[in-house]
C-alpha atoms as a PDB file:
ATOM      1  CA  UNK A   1      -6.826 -14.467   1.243  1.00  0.00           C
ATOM      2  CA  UNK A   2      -5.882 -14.936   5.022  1.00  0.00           C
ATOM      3  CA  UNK A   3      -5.839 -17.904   6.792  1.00  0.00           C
ATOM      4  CA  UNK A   4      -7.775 -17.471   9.664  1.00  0.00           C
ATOM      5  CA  UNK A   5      -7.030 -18.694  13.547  1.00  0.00           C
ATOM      6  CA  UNK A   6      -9.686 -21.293  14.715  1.00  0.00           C
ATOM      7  CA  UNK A   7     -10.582 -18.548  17.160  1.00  0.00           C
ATOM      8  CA  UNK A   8     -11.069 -16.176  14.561  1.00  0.00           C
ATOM      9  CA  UNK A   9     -13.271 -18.363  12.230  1.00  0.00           C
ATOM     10  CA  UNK A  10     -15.323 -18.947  15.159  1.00  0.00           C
ATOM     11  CA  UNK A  11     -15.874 -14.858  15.537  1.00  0.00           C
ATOM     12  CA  UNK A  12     -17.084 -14.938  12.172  1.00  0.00           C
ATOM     13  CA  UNK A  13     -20.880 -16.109  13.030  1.00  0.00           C
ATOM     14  CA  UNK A  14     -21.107 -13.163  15.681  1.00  0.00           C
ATOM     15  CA  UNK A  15     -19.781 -11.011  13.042  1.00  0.00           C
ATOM     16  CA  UNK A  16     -22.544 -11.662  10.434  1.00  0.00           C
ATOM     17  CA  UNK A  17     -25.137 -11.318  13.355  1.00  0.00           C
ATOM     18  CA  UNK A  18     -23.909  -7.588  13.776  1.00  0.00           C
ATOM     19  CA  UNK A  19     -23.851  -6.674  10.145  1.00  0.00           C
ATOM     20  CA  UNK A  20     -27.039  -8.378   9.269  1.00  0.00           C
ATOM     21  CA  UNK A  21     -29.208  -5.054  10.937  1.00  0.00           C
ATOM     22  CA  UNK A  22     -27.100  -2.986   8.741  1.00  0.00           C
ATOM     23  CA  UNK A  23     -27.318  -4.768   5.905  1.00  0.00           C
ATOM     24  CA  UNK A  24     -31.194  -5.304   6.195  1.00  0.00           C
ATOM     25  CA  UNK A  25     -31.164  -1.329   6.487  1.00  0.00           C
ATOM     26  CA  UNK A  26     -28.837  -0.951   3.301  1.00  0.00           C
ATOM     27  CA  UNK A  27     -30.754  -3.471   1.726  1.00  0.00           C
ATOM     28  CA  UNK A  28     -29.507  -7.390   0.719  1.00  0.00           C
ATOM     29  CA  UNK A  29     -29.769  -6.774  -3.009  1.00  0.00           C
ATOM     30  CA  UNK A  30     -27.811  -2.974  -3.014  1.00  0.00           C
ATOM     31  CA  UNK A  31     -24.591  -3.500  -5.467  1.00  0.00           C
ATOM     32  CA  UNK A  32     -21.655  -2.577  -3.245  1.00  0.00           C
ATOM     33  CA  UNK A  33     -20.932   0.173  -5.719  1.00  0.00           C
ATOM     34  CA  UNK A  34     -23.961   2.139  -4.656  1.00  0.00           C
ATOM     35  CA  UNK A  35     -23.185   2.377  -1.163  1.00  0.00           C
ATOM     36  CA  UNK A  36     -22.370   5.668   0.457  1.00  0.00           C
ATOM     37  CA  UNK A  37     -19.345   6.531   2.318  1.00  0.00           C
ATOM     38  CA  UNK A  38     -21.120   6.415   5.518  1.00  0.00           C
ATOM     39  CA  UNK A  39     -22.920   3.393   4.354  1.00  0.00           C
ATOM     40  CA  UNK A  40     -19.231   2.046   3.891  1.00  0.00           C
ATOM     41  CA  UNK A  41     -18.026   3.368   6.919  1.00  0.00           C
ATOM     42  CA  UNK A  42     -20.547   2.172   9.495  1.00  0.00           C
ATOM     43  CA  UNK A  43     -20.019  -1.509   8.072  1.00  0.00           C
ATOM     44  CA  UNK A  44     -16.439  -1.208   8.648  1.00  0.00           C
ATOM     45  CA  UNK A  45     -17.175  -0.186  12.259  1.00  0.00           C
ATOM     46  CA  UNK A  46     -19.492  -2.959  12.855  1.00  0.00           C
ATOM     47  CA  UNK A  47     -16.938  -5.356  11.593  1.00  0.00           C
ATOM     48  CA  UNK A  48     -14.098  -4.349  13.425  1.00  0.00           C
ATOM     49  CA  UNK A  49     -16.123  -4.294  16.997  1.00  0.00           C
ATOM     50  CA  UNK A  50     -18.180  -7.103  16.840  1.00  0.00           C
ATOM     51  CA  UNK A  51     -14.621  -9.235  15.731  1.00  0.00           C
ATOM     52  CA  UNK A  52     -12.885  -7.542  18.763  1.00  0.00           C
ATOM     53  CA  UNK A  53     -16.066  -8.102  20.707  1.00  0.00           C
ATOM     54  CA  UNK A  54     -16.080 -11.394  19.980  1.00  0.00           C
ATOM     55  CA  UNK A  55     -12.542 -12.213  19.870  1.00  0.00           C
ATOM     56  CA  UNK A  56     -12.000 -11.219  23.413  1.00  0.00           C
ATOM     57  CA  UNK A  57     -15.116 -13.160  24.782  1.00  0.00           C
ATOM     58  CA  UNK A  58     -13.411 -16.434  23.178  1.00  0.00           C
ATOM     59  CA  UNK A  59     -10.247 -15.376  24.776  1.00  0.00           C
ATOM     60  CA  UNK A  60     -11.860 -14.860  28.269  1.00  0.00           C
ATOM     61  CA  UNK A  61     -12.975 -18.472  28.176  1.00  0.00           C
ATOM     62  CA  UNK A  62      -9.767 -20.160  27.105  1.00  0.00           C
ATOM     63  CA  UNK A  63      -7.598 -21.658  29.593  1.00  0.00           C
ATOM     64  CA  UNK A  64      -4.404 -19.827  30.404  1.00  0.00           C
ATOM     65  CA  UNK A  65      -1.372 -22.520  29.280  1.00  0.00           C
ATOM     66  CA  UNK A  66       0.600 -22.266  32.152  1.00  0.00           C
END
């Protein structure tokens, strides 16, 4: 496993906020198995933008070290 960045583990809350929709949708209890491709795929997507998303908001709000 990766260690994350402190800025990254702190993305990680906003990241579960965006997949939880998804996941309610999918349903909580679905084995991973049994998920579609585009079940799989629109997952990924949320992942990947809300960690961007959220990764660049923490950014914006650090100070610059120079």
């Amino acid at each position: 496993m990766v260690d994350f960045t402190e800025e990254e583990t702190q993305a990680l809350p906003a990241v579960m906020r965006a997949l939880a929709p998804e996941m309610e949708r999918i349903g909580w209890d679905r084995p991973l198995a049994q998920l579609t491709q585009s079940d799989m795929h629109r997952l990924i997507v949320i992942t990947v933008e809300a960690f961007r998303a959220e990764m660049a908001e923490i950014a914006s709000l650090a100070e610059v070290p120079f």
